[in-house]
PDB file of N, CA and C in Angstrom:
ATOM      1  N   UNK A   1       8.723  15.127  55.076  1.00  0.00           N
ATOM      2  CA  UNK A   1       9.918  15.502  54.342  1.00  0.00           C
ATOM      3  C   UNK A   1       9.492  16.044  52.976  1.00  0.00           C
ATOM      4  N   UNK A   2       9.938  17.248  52.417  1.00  0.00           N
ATOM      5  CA  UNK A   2       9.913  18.122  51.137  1.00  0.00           C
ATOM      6  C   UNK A   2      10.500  17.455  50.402  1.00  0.00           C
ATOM      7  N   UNK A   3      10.044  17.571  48.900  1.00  0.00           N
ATOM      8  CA  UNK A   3      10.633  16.975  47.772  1.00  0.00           C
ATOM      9  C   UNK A   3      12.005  17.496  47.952  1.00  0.00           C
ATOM     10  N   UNK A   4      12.391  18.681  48.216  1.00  0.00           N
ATOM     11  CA  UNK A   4      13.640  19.111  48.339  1.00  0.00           C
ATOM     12  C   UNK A   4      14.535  18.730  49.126  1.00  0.00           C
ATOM     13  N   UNK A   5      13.999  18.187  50.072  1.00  0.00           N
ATOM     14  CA  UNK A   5      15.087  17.751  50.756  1.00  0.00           C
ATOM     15  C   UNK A   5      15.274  16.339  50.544  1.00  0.00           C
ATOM     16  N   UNK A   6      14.593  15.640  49.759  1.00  0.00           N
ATOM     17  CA  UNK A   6      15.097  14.450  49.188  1.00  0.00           C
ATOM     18  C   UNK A   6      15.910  14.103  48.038  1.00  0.00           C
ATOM     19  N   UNK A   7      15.907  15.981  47.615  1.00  0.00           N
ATOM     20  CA  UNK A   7      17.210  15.736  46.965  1.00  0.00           C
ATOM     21  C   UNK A   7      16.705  15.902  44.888  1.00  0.00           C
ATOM     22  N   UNK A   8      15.533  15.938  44.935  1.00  0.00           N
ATOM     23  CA  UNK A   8      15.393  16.105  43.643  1.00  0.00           C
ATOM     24  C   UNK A   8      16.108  17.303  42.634  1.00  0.00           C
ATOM     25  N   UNK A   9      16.359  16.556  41.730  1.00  0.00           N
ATOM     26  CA  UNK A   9      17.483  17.651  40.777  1.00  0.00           C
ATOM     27  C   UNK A   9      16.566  18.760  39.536  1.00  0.00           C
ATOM     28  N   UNK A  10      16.563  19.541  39.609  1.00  0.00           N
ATOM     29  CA  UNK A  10      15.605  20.082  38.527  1.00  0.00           C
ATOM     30  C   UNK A  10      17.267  20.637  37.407  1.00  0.00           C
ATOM     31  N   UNK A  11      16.829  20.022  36.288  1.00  0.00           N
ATOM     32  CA  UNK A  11      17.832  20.854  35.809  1.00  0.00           C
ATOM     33  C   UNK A  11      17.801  22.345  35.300  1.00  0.00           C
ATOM     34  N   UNK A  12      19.004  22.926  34.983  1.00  0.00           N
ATOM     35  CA  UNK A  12      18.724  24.213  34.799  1.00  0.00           C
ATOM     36  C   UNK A  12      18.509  24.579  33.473  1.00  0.00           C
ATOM     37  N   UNK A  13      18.811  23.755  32.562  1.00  0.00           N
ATOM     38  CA  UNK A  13      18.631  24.051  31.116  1.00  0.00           C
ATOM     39  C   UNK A  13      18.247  22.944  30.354  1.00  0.00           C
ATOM     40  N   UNK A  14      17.696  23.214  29.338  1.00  0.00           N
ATOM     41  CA  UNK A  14      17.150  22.048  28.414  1.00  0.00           C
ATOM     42  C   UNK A  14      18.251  21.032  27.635  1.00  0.00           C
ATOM     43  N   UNK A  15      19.152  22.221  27.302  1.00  0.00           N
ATOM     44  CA  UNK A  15      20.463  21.560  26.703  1.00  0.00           C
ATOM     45  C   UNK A  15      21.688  21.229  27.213  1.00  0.00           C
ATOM     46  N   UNK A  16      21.975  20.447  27.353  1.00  0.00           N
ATOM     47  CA  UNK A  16      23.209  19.817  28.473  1.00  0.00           C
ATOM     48  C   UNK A  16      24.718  20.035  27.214  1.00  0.00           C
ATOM     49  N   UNK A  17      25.054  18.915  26.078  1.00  0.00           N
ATOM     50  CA  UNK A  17      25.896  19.170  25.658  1.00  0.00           C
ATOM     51  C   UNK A  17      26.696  20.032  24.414  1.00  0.00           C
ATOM     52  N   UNK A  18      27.443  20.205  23.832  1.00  0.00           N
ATOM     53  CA  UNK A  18      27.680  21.376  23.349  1.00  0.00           C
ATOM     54  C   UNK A  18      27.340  21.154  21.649  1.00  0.00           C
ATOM     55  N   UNK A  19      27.263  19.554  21.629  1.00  0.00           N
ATOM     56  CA  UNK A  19      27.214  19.426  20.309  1.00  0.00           C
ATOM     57  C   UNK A  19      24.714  19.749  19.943  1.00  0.00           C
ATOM     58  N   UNK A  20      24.327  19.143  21.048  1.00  0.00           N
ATOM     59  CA  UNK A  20      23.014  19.023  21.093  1.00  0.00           C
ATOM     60  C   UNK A  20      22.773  21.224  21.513  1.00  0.00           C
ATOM     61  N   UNK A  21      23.891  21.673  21.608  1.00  0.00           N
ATOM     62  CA  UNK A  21      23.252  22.890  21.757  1.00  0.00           C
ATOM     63  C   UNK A  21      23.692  23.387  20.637  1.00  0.00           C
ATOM     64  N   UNK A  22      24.849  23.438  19.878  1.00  0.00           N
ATOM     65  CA  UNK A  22      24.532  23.836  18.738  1.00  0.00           C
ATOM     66  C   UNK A  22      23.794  23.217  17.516  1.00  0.00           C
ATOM     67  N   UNK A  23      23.326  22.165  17.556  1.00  0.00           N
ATOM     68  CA  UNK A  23      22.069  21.741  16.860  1.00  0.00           C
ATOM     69  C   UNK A  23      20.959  22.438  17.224  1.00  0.00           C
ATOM     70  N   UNK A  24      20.618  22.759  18.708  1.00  0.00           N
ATOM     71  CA  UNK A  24      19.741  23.597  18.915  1.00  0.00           C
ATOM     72  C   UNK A  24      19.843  25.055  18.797  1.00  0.00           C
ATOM     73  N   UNK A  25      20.941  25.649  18.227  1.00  0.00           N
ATOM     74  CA  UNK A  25      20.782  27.423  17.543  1.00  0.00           C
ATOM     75  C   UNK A  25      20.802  27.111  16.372  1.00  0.00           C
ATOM     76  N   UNK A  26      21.603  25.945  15.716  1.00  0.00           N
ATOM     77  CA  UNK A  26      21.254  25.987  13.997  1.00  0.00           C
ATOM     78  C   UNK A  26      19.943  25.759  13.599  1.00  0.00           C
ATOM     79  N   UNK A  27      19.155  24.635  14.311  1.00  0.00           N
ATOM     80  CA  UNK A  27      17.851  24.901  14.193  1.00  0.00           C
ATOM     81  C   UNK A  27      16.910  26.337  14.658  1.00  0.00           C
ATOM     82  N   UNK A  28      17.211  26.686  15.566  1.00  0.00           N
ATOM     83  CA  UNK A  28      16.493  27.936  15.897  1.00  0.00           C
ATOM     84  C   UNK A  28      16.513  29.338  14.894  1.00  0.00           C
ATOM     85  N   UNK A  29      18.193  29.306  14.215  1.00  0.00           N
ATOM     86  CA  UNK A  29      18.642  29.978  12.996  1.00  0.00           C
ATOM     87  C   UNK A  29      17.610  29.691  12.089  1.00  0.00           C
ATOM     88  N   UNK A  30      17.136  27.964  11.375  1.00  0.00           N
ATOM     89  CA  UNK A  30      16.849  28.498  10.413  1.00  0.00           C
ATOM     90  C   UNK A  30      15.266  28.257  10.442  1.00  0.00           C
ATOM     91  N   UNK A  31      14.464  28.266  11.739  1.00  0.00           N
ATOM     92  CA  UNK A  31      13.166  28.831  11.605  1.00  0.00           C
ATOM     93  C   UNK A  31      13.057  29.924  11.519  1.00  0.00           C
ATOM     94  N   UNK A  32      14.064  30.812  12.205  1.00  0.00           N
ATOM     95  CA  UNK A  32      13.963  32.241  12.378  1.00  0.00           C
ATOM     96  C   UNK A  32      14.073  33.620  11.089  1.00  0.00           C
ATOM     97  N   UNK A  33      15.050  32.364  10.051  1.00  0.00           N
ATOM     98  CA  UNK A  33      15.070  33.408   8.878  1.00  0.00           C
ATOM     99  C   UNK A  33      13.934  32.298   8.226  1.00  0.00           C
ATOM    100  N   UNK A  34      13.728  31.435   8.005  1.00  0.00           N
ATOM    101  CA  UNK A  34      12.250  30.922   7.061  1.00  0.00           C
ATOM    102  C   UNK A  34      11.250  31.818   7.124  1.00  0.00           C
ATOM    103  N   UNK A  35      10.824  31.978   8.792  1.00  0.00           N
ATOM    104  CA  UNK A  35       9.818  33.274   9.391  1.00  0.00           C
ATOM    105  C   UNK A  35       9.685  34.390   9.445  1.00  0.00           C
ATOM    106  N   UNK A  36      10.704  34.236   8.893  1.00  0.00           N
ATOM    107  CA  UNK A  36      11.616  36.285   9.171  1.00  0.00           C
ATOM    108  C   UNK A  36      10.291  36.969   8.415  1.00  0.00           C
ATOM    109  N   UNK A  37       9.864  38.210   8.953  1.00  0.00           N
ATOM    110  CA  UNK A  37       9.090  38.646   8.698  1.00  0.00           C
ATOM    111  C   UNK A  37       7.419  38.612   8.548  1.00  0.00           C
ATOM    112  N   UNK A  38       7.353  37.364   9.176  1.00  0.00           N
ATOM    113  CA  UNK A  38       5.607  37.319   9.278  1.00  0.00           C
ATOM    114  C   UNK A  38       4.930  37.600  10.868  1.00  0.00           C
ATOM    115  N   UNK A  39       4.287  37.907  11.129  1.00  0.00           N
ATOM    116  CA  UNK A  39       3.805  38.777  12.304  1.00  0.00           C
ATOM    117  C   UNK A  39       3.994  37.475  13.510  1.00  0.00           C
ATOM    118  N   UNK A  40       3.611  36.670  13.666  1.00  0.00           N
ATOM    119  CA  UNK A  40       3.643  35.536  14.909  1.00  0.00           C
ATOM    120  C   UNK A  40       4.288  34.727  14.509  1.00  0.00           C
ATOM    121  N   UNK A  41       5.719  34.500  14.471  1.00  0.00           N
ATOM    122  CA  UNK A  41       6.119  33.194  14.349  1.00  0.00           C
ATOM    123  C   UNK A  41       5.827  32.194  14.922  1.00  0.00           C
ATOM    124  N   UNK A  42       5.599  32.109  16.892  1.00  0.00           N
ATOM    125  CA  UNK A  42       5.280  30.836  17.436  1.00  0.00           C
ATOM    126  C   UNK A  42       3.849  30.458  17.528  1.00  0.00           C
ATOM    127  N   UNK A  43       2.891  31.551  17.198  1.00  0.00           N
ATOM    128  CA  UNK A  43       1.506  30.931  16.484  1.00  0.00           C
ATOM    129  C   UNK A  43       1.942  30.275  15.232  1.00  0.00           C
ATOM    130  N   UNK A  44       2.501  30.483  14.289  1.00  0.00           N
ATOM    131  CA  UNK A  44       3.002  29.645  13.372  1.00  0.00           C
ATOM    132  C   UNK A  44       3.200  28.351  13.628  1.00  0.00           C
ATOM    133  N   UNK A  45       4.212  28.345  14.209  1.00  0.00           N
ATOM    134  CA  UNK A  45       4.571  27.112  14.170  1.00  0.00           C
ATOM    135  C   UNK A  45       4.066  25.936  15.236  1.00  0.00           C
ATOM    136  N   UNK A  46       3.352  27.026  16.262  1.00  0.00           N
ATOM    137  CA  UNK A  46       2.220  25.791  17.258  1.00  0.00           C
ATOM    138  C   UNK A  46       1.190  25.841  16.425  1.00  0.00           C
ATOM    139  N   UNK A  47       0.575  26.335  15.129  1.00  0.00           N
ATOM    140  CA  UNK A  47      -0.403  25.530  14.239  1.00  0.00           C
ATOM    141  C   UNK A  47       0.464  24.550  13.572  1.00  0.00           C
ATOM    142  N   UNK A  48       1.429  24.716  13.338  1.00  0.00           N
ATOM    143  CA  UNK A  48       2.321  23.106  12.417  1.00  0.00           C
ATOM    144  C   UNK A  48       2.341  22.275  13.577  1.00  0.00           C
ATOM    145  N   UNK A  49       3.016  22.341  14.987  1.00  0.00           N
ATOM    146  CA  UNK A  49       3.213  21.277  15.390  1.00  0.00           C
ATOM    147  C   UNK A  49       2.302  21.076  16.661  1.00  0.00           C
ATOM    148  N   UNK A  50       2.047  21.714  17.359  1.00  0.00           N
ATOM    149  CA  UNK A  50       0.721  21.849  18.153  1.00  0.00           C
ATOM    150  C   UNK A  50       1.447  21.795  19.334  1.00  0.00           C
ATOM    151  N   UNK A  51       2.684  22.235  19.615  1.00  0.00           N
ATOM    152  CA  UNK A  51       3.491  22.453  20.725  1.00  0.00           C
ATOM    153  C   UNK A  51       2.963  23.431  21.607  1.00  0.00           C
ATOM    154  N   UNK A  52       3.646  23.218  22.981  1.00  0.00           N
ATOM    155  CA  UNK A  52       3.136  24.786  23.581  1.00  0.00           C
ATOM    156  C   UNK A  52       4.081  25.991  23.268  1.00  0.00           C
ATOM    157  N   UNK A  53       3.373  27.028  23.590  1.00  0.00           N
ATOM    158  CA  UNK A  53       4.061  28.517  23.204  1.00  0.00           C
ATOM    159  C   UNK A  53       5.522  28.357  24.287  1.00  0.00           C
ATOM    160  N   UNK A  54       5.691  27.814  25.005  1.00  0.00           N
ATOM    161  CA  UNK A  54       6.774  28.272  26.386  1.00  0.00           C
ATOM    162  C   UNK A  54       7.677  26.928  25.261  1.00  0.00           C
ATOM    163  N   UNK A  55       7.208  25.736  24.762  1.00  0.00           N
ATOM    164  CA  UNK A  55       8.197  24.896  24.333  1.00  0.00           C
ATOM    165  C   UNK A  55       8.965  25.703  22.798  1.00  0.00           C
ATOM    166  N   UNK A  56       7.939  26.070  22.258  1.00  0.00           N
ATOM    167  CA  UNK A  56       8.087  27.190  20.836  1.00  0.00           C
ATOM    168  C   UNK A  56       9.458  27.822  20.920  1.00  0.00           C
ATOM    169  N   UNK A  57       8.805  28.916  21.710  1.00  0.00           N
ATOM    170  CA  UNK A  57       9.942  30.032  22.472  1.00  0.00           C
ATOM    171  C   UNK A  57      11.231  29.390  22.542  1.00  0.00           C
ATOM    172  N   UNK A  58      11.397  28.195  23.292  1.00  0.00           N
ATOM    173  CA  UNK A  58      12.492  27.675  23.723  1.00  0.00           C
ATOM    174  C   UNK A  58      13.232  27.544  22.567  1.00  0.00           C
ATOM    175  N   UNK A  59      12.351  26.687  21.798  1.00  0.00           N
ATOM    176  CA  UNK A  59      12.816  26.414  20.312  1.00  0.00           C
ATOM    177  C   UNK A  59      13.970  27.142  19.941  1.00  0.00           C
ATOM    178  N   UNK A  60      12.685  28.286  19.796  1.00  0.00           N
ATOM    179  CA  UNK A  60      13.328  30.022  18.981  1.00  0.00           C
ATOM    180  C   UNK A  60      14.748  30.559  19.704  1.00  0.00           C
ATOM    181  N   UNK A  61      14.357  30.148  20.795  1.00  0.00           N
ATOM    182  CA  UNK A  61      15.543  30.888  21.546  1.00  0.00           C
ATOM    183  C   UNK A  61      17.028  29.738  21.889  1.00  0.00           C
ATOM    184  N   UNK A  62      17.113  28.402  21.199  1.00  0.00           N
ATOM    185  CA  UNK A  62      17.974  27.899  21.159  1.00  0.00           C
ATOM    186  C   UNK A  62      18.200  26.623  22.279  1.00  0.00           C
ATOM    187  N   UNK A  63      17.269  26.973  23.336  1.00  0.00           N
ATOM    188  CA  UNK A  63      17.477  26.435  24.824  1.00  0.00           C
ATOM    189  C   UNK A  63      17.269  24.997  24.501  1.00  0.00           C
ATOM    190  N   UNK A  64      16.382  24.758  23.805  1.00  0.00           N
ATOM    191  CA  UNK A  64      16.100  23.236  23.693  1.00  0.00           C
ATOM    192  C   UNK A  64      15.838  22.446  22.413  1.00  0.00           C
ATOM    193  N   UNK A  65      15.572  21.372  21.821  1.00  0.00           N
ATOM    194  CA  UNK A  65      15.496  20.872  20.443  1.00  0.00           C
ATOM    195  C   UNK A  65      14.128  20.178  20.830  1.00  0.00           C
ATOM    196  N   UNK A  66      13.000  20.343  19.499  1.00  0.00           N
ATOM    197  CA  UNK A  66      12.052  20.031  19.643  1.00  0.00           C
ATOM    198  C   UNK A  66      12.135  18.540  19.799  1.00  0.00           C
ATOM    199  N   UNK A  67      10.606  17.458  20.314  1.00  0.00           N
ATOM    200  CA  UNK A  67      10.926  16.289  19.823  1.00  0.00           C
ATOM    201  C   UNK A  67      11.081  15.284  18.964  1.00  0.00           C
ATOM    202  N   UNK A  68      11.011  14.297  18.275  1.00  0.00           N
ATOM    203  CA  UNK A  68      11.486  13.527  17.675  1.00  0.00           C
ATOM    204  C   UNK A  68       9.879  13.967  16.808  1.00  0.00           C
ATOM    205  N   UNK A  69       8.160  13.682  17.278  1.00  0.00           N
ATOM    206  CA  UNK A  69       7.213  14.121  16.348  1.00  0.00           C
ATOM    207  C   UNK A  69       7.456  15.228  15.797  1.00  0.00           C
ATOM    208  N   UNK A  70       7.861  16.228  17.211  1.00  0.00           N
ATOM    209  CA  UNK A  70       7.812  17.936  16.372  1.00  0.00           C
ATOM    210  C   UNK A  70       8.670  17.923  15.358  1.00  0.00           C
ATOM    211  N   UNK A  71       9.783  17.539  15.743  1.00  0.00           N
ATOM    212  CA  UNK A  71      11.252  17.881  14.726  1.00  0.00           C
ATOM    213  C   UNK A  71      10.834  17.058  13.054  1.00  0.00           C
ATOM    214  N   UNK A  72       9.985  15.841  13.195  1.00  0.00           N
ATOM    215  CA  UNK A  72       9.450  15.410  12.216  1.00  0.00           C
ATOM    216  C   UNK A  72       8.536  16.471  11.299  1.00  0.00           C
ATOM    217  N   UNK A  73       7.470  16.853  11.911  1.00  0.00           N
ATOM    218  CA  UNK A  73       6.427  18.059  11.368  1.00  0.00           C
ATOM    219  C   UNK A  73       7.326  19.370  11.247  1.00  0.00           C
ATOM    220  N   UNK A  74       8.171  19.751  11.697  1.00  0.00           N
ATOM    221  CA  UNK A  74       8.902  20.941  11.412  1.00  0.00           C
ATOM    222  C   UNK A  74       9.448  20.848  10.206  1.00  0.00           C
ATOM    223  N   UNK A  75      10.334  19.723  10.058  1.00  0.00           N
ATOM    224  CA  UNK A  75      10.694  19.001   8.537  1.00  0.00           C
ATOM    225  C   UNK A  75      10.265  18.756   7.140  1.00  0.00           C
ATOM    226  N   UNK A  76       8.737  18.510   7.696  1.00  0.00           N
ATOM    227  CA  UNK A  76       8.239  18.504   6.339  1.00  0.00           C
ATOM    228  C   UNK A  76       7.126  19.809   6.431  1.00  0.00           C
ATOM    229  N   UNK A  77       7.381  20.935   7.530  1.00  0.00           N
ATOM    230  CA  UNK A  77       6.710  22.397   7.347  1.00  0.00           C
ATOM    231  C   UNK A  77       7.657  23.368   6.216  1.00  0.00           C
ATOM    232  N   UNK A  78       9.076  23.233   6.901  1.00  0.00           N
ATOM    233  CA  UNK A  78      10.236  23.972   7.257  1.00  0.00           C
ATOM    234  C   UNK A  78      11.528  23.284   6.150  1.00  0.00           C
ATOM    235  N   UNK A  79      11.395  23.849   4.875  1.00  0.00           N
ATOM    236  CA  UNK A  79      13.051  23.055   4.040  1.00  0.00           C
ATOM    237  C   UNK A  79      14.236  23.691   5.107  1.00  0.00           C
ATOM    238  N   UNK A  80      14.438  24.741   5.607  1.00  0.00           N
ATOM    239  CA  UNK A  80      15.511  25.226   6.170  1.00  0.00           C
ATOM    240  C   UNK A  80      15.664  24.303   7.675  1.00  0.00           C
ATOM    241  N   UNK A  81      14.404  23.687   8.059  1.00  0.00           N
ATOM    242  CA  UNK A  81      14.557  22.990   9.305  1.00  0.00           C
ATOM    243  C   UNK A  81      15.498  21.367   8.829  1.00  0.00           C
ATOM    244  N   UNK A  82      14.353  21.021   7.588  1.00  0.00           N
ATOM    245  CA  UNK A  82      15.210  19.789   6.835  1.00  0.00           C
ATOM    246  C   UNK A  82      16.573  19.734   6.599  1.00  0.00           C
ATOM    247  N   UNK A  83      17.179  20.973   6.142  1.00  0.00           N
ATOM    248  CA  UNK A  83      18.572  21.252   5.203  1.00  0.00           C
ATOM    249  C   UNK A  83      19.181  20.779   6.761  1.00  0.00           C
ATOM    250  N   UNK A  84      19.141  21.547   7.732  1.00  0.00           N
ATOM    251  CA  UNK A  84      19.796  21.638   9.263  1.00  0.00           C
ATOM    252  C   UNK A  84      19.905  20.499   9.969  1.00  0.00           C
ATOM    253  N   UNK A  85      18.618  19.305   9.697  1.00  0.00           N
ATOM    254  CA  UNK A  85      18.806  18.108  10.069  1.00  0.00           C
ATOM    255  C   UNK A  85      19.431  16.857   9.349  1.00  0.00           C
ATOM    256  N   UNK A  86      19.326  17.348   8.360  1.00  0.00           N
ATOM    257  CA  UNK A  86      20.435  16.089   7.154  1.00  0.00           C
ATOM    258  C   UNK A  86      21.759  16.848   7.350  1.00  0.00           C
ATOM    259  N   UNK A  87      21.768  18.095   6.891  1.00  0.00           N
ATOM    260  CA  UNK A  87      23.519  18.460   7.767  1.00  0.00           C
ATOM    261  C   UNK A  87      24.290  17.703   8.972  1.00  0.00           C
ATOM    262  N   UNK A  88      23.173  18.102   9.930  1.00  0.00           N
ATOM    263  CA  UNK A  88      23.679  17.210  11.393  1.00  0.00           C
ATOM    264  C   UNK A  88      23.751  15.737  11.555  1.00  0.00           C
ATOM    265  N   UNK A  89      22.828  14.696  10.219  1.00  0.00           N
ATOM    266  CA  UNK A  89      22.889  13.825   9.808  1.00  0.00           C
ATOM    267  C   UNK A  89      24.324  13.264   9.298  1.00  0.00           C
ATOM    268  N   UNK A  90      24.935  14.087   8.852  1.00  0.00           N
ATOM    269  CA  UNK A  90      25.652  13.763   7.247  1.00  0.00           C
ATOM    270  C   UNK A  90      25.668  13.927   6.283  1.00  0.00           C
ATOM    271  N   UNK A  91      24.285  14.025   5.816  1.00  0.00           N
ATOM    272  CA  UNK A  91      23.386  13.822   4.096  1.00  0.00           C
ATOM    273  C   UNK A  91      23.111  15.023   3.868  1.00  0.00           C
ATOM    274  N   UNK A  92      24.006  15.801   3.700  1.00  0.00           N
ATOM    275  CA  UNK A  92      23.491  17.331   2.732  1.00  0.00           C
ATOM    276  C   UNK A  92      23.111  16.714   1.402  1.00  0.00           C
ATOM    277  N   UNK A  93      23.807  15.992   0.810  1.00  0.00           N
ATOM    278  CA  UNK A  93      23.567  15.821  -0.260  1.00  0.00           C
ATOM    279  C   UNK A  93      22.091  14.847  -1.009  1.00  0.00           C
ATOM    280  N   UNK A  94      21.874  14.584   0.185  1.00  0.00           N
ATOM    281  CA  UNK A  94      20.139  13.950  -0.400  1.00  0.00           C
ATOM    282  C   UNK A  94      19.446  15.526  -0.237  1.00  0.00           C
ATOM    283  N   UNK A  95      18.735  15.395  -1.175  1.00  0.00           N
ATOM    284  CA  UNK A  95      17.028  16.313  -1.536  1.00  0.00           C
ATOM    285  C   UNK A  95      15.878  15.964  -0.887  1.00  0.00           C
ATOM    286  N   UNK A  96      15.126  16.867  -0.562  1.00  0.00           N
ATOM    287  CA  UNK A  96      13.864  16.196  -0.501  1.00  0.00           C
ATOM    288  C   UNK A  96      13.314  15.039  -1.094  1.00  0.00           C
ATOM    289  N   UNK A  97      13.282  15.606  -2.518  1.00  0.00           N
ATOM    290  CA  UNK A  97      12.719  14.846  -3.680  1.00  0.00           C
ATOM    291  C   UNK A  97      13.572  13.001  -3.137  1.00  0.00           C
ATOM    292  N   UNK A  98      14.928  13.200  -3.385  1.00  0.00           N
ATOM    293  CA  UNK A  98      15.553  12.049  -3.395  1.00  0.00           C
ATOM    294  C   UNK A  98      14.810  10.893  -2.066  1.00  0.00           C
ATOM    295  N   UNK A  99      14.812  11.452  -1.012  1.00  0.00           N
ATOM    296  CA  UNK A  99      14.299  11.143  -0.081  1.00  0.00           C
ATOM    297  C   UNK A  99      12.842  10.532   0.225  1.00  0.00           C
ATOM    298  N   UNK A 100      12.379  11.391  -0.849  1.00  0.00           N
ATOM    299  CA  UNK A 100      10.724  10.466  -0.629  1.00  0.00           C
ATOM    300  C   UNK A 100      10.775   9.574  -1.775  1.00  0.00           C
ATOM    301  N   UNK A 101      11.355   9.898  -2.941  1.00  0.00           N
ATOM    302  CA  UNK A 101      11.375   8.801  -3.871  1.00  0.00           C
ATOM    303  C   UNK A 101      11.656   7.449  -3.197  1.00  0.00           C
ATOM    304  N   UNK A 102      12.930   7.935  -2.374  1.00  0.00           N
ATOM    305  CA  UNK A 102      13.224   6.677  -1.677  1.00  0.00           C
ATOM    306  C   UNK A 102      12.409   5.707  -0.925  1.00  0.00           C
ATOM    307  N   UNK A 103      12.151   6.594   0.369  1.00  0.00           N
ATOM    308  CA  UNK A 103      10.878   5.803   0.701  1.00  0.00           C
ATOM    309  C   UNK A 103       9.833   5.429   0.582  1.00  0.00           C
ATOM    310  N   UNK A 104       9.480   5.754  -0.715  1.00  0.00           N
ATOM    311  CA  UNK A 104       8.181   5.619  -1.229  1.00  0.00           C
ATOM    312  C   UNK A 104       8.378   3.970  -1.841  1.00  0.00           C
ATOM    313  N   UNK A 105      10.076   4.339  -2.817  1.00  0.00           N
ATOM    314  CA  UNK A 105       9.870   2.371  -3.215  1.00  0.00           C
ATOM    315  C   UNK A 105      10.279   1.904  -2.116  1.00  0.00           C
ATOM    316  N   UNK A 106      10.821   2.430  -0.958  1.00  0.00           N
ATOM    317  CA  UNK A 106      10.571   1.204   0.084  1.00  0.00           C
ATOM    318  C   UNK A 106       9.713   1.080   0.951  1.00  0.00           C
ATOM    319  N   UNK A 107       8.625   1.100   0.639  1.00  0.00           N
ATOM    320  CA  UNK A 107       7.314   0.935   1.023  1.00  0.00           C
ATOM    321  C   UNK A 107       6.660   1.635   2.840  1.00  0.00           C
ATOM    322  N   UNK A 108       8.010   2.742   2.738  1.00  0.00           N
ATOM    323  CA  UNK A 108       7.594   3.956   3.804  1.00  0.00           C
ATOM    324  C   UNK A 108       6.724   4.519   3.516  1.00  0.00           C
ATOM    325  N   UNK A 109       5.554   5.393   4.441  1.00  0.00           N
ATOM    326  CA  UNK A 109       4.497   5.675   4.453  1.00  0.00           C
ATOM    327  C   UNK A 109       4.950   7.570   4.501  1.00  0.00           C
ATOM    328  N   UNK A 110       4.968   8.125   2.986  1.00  0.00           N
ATOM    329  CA  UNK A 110       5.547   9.690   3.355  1.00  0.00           C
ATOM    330  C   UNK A 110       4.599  10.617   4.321  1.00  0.00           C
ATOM    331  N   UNK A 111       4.640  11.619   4.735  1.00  0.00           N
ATOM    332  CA  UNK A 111       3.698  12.567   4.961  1.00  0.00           C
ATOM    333  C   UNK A 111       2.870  13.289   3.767  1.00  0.00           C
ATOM    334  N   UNK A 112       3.235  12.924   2.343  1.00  0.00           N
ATOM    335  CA  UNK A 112       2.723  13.329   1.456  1.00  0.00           C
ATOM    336  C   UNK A 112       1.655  12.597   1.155  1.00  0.00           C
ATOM    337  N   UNK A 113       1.923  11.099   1.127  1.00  0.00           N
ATOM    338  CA  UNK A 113       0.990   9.948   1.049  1.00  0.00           C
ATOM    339  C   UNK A 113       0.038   9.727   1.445  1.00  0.00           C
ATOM    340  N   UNK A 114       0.209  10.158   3.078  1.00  0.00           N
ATOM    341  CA  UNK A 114      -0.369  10.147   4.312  1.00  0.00           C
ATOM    342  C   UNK A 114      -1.431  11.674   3.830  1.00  0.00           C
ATOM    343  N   UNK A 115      -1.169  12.336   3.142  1.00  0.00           N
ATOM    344  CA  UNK A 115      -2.345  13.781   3.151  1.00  0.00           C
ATOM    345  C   UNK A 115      -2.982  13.655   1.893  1.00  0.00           C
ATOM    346  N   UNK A 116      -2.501  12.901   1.218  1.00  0.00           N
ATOM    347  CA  UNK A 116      -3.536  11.980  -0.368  1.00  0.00           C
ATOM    348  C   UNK A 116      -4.264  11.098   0.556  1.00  0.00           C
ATOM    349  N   UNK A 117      -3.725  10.103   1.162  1.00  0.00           N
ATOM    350  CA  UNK A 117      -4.959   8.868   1.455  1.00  0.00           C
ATOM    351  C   UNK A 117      -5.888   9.355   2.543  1.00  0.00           C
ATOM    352  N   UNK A 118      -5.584  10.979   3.222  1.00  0.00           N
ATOM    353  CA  UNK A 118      -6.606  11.708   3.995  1.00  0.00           C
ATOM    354  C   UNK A 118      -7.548  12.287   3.134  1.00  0.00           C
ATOM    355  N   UNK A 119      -7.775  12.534   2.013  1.00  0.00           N
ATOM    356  CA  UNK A 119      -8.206  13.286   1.196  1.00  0.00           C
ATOM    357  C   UNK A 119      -9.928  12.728   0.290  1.00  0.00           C
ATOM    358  N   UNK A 120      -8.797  11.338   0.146  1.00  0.00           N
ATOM    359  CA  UNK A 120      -9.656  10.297  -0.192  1.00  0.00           C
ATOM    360  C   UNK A 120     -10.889   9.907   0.545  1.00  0.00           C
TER     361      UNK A 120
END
């Protein structure tokens, strides 16, 4: 018996509901104008997050939302990726700045921290 005929479901798209797909074009929006104009965007951004080119693309093209690491490293690549995810958060109104201050006195480990104590 074929996998197929046992019925396995492949889905057809990455994004199922309407609210997770427009999170996924507002994000795709604002890599696309951050990038606007430099010759490879998804070499770009598979040196930030080390994704594959077919997951990239998807990115770019809206179909899917990176994951929870990528969407992390996109964040602190990408302010226009940040602005898009505290929007969808709630928190337009925190900053960067505000944000690491924060976690810094609460004894969160930033990505800034994290590329000083690599350094060392």
């Amino acid at each position: 018996m074929s996998r197929l005929e046992k019925g396995t479901i492949v889905p057809l798209s990455g994004v199922d509901n309407s609210a997770e797909a427009e999170f996924a074009r507002a994000l795709a929006v604002a890599l696309r104008r951050e990038l606007k104009g430099r010759r490879s965007i998804v070499k770009i951004i598979g040196r930030w997050t080390e994704a594959s080119d077919r997951a990239i693309k998807n990115w770019l093209a809206g179909r899917s939302v990176p994951s929870g690491f990528h969407l992390v490293v996109l964040m602190m690549k990408s302010d226009a990726v940040l602005k898009v995810v505290m929007a969808a958060a709630g928190r337009e109104s925190y900053s960067a700045a505000t944000i690491c201050a924060g976690s810094e006195a609460a004894g969160i480990v930033t990505p800034s921290a994290m590329a000083m104590s690599e350094d060392i």
